[in-house]
Structure formats: structure tokens, C-alpha cells
N, C-alpha and C. Protein backbone atom coordinates (compact mmCIF):
# COMPACT_ATOMS: atom_id res chain seq x y z
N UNK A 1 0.84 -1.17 0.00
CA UNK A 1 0.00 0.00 0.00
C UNK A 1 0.89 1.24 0.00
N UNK A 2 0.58 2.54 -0.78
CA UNK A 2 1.22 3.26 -0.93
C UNK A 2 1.37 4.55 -0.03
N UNK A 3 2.20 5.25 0.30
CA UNK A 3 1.58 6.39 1.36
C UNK A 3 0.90 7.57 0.04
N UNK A 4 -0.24 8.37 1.23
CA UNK A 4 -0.89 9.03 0.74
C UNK A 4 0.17 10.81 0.82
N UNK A 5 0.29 11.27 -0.56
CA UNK A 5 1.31 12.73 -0.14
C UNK A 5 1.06 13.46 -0.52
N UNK A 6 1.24 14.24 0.03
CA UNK A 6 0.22 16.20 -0.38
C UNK A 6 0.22 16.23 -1.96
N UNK A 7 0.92 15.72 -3.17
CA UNK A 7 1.12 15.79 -4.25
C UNK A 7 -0.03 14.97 -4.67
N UNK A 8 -0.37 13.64 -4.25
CA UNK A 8 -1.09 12.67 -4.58
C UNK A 8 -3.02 13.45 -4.51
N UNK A 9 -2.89 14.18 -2.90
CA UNK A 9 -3.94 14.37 -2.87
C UNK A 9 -4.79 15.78 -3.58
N UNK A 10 -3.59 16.21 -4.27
CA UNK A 10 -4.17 17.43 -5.18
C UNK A 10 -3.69 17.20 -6.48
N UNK A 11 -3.15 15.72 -6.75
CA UNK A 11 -3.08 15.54 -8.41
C UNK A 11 -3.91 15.03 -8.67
N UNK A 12 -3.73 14.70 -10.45
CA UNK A 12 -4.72 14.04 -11.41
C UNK A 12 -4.65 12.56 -11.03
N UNK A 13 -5.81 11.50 -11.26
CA UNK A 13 -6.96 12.42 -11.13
C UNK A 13 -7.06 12.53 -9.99
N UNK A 14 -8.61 13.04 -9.25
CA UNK A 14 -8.58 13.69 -7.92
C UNK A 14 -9.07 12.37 -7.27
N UNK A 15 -9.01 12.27 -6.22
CA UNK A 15 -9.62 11.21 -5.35
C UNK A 15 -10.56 10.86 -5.02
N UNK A 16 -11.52 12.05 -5.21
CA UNK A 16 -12.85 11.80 -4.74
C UNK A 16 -13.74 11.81 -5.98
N UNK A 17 -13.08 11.87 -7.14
CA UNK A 17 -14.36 11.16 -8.43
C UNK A 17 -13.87 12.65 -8.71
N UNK A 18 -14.90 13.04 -10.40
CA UNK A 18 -15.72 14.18 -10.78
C UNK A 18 -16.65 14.94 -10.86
N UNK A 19 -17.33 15.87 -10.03
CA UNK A 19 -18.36 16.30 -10.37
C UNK A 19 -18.85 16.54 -11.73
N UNK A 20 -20.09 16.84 -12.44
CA UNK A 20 -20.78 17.22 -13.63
C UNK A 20 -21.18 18.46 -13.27
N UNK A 21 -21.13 19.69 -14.05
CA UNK A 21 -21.84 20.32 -13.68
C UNK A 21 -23.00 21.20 -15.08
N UNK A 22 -23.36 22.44 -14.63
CA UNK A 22 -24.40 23.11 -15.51
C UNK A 22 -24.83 22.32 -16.95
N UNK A 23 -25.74 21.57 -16.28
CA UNK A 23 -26.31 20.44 -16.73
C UNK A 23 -27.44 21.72 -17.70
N UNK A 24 -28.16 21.16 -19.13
CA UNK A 24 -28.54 21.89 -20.04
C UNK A 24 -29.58 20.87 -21.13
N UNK A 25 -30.82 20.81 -21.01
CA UNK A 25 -31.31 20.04 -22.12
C UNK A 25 -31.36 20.57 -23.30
N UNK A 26 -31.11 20.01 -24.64
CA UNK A 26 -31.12 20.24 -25.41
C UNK A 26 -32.69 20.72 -25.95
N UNK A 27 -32.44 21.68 -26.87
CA UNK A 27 -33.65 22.14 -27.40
C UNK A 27 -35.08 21.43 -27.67
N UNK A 28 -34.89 20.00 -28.31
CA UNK A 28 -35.71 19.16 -28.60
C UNK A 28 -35.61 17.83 -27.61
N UNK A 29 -34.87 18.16 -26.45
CA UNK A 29 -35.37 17.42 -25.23
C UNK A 29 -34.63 15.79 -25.46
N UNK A 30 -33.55 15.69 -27.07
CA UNK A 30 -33.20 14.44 -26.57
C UNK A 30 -31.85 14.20 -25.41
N UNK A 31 -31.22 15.18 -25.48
CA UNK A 31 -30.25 14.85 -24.74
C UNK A 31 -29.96 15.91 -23.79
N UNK A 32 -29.18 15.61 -22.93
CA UNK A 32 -28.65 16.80 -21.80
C UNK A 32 -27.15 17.20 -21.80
N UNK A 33 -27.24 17.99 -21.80
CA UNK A 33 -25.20 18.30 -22.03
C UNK A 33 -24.85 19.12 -21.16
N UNK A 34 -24.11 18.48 -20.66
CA UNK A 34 -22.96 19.12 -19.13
C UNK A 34 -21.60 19.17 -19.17
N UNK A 35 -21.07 20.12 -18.49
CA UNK A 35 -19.33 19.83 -18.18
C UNK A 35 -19.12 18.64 -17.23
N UNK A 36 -18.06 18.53 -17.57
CA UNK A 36 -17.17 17.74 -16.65
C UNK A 36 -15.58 17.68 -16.48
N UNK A 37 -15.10 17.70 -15.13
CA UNK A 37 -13.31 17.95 -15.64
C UNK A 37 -12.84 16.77 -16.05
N UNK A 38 -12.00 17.11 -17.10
CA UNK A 38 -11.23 15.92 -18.05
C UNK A 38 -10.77 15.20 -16.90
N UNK A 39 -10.19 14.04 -17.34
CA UNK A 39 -9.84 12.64 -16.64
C UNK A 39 -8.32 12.39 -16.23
N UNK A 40 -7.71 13.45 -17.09
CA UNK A 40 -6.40 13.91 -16.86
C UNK A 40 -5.94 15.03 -16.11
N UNK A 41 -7.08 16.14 -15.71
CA UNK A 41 -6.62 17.11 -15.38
C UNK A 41 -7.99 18.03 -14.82
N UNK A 42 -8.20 17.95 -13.46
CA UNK A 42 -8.94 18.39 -12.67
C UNK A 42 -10.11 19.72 -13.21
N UNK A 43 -8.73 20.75 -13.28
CA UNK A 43 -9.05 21.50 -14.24
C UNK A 43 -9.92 22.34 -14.74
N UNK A 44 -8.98 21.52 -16.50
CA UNK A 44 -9.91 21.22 -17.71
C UNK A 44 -11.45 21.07 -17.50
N UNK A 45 -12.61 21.90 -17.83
CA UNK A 45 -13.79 21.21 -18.11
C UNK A 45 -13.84 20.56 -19.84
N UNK A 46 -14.18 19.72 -19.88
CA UNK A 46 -14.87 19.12 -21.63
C UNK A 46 -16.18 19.16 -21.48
N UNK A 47 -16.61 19.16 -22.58
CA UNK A 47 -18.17 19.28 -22.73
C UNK A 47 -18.91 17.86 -22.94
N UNK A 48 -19.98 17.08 -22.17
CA UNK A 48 -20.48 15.77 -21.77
C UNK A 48 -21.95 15.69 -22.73
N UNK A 49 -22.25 14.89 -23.31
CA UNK A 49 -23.46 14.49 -23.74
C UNK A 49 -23.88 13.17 -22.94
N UNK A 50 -25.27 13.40 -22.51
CA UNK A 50 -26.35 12.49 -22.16
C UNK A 50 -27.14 12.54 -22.86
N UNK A 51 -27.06 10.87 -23.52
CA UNK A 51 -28.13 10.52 -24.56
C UNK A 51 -28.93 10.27 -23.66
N UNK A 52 -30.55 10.61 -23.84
CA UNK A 52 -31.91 9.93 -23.03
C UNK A 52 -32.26 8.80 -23.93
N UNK A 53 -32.64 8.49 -24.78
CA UNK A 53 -33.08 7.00 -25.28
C UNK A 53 -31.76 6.21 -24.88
N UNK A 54 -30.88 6.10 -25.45
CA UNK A 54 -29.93 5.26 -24.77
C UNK A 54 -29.56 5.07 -23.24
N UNK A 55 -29.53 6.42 -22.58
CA UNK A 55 -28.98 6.46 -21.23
C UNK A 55 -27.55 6.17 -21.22
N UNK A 56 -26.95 6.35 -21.98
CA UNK A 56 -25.41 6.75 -22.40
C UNK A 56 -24.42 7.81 -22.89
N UNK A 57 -23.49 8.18 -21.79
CA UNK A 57 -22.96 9.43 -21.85
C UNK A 57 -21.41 9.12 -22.38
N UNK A 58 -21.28 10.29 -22.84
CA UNK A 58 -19.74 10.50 -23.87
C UNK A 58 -19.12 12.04 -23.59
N UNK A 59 -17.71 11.80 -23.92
CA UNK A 59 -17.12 13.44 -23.98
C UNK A 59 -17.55 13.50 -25.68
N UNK A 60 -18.30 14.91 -25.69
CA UNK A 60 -18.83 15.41 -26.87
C UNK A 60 -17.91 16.44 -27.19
N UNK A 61 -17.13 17.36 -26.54
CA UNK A 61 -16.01 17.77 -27.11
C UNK A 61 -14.57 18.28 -26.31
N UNK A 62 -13.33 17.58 -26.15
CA UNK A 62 -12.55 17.85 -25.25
C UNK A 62 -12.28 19.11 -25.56
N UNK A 63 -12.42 19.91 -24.36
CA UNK A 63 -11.67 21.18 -24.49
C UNK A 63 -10.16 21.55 -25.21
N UNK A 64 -9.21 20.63 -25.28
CA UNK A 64 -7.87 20.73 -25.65
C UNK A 64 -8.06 20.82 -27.70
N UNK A 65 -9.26 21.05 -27.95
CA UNK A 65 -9.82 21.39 -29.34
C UNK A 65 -9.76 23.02 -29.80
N UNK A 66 -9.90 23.42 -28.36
CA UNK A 66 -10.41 25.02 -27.86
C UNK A 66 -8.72 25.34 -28.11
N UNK A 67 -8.39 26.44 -28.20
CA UNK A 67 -7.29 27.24 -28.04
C UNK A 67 -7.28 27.93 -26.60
N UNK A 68 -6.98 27.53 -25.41
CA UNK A 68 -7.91 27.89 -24.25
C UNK A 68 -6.51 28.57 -23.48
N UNK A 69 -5.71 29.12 -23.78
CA UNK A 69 -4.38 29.66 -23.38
C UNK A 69 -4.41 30.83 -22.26
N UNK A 70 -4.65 30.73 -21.10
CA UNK A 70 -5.09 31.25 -19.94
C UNK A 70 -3.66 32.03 -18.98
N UNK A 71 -2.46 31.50 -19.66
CA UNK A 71 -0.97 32.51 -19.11
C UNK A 71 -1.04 33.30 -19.59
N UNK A 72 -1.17 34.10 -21.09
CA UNK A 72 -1.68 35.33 -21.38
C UNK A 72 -2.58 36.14 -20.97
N UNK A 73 -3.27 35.72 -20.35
CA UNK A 73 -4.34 36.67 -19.57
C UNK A 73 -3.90 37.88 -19.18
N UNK A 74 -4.50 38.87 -19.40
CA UNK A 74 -3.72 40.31 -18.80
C UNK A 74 -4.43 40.48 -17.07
N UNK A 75 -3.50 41.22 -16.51
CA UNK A 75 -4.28 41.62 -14.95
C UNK A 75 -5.38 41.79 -14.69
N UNK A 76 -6.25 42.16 -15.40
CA UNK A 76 -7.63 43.08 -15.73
C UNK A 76 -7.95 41.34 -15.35
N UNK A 77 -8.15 40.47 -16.31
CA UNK A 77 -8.73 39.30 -16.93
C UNK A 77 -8.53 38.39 -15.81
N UNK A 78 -7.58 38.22 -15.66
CA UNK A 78 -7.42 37.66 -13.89
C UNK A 78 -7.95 37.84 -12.83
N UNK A 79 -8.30 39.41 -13.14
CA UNK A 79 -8.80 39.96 -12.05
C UNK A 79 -10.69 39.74 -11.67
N UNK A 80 -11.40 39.81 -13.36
CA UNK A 80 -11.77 39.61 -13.79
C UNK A 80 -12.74 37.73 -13.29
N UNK A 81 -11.48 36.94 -13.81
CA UNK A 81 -11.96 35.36 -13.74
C UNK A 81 -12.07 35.18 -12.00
N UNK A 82 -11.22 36.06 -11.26
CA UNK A 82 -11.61 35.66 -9.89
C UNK A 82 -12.37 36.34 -9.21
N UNK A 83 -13.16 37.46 -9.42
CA UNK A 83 -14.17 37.98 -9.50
C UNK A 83 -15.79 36.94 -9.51
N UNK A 84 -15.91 36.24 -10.63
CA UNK A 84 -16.51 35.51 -10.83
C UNK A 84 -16.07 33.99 -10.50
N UNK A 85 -15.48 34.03 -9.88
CA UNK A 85 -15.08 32.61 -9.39
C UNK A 85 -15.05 31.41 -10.77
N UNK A 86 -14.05 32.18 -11.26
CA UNK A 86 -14.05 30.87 -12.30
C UNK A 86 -12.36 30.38 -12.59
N UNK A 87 -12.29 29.12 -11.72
CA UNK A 87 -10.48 28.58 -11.55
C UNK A 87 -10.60 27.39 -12.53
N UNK A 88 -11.53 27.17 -13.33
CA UNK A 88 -11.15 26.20 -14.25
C UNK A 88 -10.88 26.54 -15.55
N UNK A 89 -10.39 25.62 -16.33
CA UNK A 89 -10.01 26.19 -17.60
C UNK A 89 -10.55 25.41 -18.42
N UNK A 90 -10.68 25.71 -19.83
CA UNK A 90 -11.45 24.51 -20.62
C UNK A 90 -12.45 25.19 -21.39
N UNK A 91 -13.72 24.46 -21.54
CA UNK A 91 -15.08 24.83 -21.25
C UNK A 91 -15.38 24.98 -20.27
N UNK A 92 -15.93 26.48 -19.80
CA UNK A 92 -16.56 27.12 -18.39
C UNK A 92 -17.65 27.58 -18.75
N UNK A 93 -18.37 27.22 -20.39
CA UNK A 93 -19.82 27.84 -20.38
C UNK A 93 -20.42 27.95 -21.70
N UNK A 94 -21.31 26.92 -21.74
CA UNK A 94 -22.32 26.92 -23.32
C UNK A 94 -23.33 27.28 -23.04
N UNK A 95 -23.92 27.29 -24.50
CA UNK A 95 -25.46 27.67 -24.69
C UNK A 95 -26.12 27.11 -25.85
N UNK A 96 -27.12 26.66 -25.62
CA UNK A 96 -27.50 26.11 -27.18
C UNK A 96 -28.23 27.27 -27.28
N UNK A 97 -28.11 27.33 -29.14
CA UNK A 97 -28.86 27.83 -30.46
C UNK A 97 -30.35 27.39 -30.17
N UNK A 98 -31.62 28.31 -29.86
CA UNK A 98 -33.05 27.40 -29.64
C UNK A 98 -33.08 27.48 -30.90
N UNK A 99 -32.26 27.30 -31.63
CA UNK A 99 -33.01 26.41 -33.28
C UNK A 99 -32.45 24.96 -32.53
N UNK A 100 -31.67 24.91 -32.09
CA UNK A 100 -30.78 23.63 -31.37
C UNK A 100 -29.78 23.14 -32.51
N UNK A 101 -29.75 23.34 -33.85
CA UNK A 101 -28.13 23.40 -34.47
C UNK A 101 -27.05 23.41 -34.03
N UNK A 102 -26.99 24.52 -33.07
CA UNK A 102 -25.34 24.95 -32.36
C UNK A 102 -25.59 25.00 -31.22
N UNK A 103 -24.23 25.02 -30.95
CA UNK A 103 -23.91 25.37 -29.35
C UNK A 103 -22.71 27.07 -29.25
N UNK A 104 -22.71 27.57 -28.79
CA UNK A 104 -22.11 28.82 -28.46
C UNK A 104 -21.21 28.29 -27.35
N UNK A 105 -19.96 28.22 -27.73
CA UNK A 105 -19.11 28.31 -26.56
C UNK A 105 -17.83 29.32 -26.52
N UNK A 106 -18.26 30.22 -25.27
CA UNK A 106 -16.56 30.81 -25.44
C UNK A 106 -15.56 30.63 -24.53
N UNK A 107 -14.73 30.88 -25.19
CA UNK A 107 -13.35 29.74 -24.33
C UNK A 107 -11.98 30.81 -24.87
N UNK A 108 -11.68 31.39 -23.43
CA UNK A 108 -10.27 32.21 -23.62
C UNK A 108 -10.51 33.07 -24.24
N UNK A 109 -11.68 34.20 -24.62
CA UNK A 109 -11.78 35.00 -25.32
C UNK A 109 -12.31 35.35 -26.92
N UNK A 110 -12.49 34.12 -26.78
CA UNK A 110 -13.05 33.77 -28.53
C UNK A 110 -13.82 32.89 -28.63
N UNK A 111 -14.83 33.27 -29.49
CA UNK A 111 -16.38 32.47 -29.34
C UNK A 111 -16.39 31.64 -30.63
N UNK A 112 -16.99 30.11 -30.67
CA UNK A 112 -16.76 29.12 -30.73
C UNK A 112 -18.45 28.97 -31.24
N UNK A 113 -18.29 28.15 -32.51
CA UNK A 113 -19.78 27.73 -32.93
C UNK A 113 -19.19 25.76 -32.88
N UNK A 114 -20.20 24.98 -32.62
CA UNK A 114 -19.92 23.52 -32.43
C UNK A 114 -21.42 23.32 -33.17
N UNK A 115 -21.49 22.44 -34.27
CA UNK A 115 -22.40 21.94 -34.87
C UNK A 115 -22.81 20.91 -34.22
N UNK A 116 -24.06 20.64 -33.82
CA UNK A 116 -24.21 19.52 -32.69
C UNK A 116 -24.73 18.49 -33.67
N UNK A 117 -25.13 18.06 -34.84
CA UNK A 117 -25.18 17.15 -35.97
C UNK A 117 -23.78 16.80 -36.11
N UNK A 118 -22.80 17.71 -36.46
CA UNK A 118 -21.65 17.09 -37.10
C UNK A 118 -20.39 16.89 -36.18
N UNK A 119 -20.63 17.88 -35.74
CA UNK A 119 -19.23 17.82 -34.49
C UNK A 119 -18.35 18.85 -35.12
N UNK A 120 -18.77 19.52 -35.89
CA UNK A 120 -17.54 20.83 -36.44
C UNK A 120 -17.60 22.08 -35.25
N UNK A 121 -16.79 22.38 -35.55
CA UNK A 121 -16.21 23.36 -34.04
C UNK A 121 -15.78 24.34 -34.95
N UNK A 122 -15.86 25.73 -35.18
CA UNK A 122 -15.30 26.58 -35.65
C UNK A 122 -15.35 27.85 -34.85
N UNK A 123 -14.24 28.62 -35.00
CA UNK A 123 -14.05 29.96 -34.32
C UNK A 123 -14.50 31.02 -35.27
N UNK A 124 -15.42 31.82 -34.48
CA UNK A 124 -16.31 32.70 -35.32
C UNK A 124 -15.36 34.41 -35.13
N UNK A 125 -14.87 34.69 -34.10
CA UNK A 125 -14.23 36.14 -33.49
C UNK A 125 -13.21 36.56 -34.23
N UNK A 126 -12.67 37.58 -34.08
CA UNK A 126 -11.31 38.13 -35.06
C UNK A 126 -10.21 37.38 -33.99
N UNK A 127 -9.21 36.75 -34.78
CA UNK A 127 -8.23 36.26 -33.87
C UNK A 127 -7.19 37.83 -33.12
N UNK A 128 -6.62 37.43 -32.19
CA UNK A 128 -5.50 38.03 -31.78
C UNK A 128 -6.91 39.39 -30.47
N UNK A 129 -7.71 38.88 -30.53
CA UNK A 129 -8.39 39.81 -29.61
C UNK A 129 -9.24 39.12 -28.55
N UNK A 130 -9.59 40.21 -27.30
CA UNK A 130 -10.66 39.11 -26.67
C UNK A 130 -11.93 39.34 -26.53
N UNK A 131 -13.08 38.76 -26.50
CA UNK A 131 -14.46 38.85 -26.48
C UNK A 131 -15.11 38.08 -25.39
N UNK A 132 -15.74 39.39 -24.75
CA UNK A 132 -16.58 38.64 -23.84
C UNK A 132 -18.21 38.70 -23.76
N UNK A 133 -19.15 38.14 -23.11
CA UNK A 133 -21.00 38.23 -22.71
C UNK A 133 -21.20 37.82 -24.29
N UNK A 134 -20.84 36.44 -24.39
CA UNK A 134 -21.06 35.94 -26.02
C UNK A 134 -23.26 35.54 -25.61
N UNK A 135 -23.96 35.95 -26.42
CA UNK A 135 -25.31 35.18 -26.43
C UNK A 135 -25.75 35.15 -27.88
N UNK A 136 -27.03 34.23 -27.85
CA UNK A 136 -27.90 33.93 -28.80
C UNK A 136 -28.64 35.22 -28.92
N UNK A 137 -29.23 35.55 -30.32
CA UNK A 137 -30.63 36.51 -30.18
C UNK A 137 -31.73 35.51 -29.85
N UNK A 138 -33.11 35.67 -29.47
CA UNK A 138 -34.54 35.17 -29.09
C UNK A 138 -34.16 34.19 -30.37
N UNK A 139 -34.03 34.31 -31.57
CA UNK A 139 -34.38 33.68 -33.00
C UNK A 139 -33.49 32.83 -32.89
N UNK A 140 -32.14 32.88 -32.34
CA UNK A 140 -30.95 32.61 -32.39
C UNK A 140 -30.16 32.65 -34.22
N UNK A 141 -30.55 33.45 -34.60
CA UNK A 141 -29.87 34.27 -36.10
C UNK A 141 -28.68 34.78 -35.69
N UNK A 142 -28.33 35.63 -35.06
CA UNK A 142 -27.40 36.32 -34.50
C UNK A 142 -26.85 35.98 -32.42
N UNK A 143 -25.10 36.23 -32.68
CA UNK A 143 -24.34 36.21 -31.38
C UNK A 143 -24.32 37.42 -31.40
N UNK A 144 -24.86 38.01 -30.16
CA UNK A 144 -24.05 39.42 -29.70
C UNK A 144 -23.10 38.70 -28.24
N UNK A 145 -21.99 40.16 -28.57
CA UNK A 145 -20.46 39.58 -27.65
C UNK A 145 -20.44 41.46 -27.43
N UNK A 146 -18.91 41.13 -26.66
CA UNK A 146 -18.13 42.47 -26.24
C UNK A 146 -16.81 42.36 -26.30
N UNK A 147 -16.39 43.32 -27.20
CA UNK A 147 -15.04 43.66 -27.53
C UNK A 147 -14.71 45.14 -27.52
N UNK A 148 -13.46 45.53 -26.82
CA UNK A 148 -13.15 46.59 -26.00
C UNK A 148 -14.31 47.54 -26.13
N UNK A 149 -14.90 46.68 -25.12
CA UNK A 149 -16.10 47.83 -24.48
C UNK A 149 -17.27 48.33 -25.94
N UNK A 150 -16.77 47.65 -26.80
CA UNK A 150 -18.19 47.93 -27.42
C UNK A 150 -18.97 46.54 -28.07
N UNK A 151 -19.79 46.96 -28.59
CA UNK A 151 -21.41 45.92 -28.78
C UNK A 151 -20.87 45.32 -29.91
N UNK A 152 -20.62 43.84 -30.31
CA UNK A 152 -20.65 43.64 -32.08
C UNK A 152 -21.55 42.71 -31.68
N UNK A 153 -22.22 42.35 -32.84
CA UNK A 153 -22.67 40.62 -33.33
C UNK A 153 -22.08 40.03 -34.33
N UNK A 154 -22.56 39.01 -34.50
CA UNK A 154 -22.31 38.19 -35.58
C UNK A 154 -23.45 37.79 -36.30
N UNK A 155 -23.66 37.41 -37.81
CA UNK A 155 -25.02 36.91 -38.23
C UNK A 155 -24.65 35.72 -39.07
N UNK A 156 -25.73 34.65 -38.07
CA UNK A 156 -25.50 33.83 -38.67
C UNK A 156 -25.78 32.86 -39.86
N UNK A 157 -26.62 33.62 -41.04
CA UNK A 157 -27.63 33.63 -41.99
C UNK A 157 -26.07 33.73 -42.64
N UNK A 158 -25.33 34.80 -42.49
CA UNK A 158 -24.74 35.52 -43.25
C UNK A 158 -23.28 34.41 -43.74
N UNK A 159 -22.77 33.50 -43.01
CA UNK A 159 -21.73 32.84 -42.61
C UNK A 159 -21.25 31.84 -43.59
């Protein structure tokens, strides 16, 4: 038997299992999709699908897909993530499209469309900048976000 050492009890994985969290049904009610921290790294959240006819769950998309680079963060942004109590990295927050097509995820500053048919993941934002308060419109046609302090959207008719 091995001894238990301060390293052991705050490494991967953790000891006491994973929580799931901000659990989300999908638009048309077949499935539920939640985070969970990767299996390697406390962390990391990935994004979880629960099939309901089956009753079988899967990682639907590992975060390490994301460009999720969190040492660049400027002071503000730090200041910012602990403000809101948010110490994980990864996926920290979706939304489905109520057409239910997409999912909206932003991750490190740049907002993220995931085709929930296909599994395509594409980055919608101007690179090299950051964007934050990514949402759906009511129609879900359009993301409105925030970039230095002012209003853009995106349209997604237009794309």
C-alpha cells in the first residue's frame, strides 16, 4: 500500500471522483449536455453528452480542441476570472442555439460555434483579440459579444 502525499492528494486524477456540472437540455429534449473535468486534469472542463433513449454518456467535445491559453491573460482578466469565481479552464460555459443546431461556446476569449449534428467546431471572433458576454438573439440568427467595451454581433444567416 502506498503512502498518501500532499502531491497525490491534489493531483490528477482527484480522489474523490468528478463532479458534472451546468447540466442543459437540449432544445428538442433528446439529450442533456454538461461539463465535466477531463480525466487527466482536474481542471480542464470538456463538454459531456447524455443521450436519453440510450442512457449513455460520452465526452462530446474535449476542451484541448479550444485554443484555451489562460498565461496570457492580462491583470484586468485575472482579475476579472476571480471575480466571478471561475479557476477552471477549458469549457466554463455553453449555450444552445433554440433552433438547437449549435452550441455557443466561449473559451479564452473567442467564441466558438460547435455543430451539434456534425461535431464541427469553428471559431467565429477576429483572432488576436478578446471577447466577452457571447449570447444567442430570441431567433438565435445572431451572437451578440463584447469587444473593447463595445457591442458587435455576428449573423448567422450571413456565414
Amino acid at each position: 500500500m502506498a503512502d498518501l502525499t500532499v502531491e497525490r492528494l491534489f493531483g490528477n486524477p482527484p480522489l474523490g471522483g468528478t463532479l458534472p456540472s451546468q447540466f442543459a437540455f437540449a432544445p428538442d429534449g433528446g439529450y442533456v449536455a454538461y461539463l465535466q473535468p477531463s480525466s487527466d486534469d482536474r481542471e480542464r472542463l470538456d463538454l459531456w453528452r447524455f443521450d436519453l433513449a440510450s442512457e449513455t454518456s460520452r465526452c462530446w467535445l474535449d476542451a484541448r480542441e479550444l485554443v484555451t491559453d489562460s498565461t496570457s491573460l492580462s491583470a484586468a482578466e485575472k482579475a476579472e476570472r476571480e471575480r466571478k469565481r471561475l479557476f477552471n479552464t477549458g469549457i466554463t460555459a455553453f449555450e444552445f442555439n433554440p433552433n438547437g443546431r449549435d452550441l455557443l461556446i466561449p473559451a479564452a476569449g473567442a467564441g466558438y460555434l460547435f455543430d451539434v449534428t456534425t461535431g464541427a467546431l469553428k471559431v467565429f471572433t477576429q483572432p488576436g483579440s478578446r471577447q466577452t458576454d457571447f449570447h444567442f438573439s430570441p431567433l438565435g440568427n445572431y451572437i451578440s459579444y463584447v469587444r473593447a467595451n463595445d457591442l458587435y454581433y455576428f449573423d448567422l444567416e450571413a456565414q
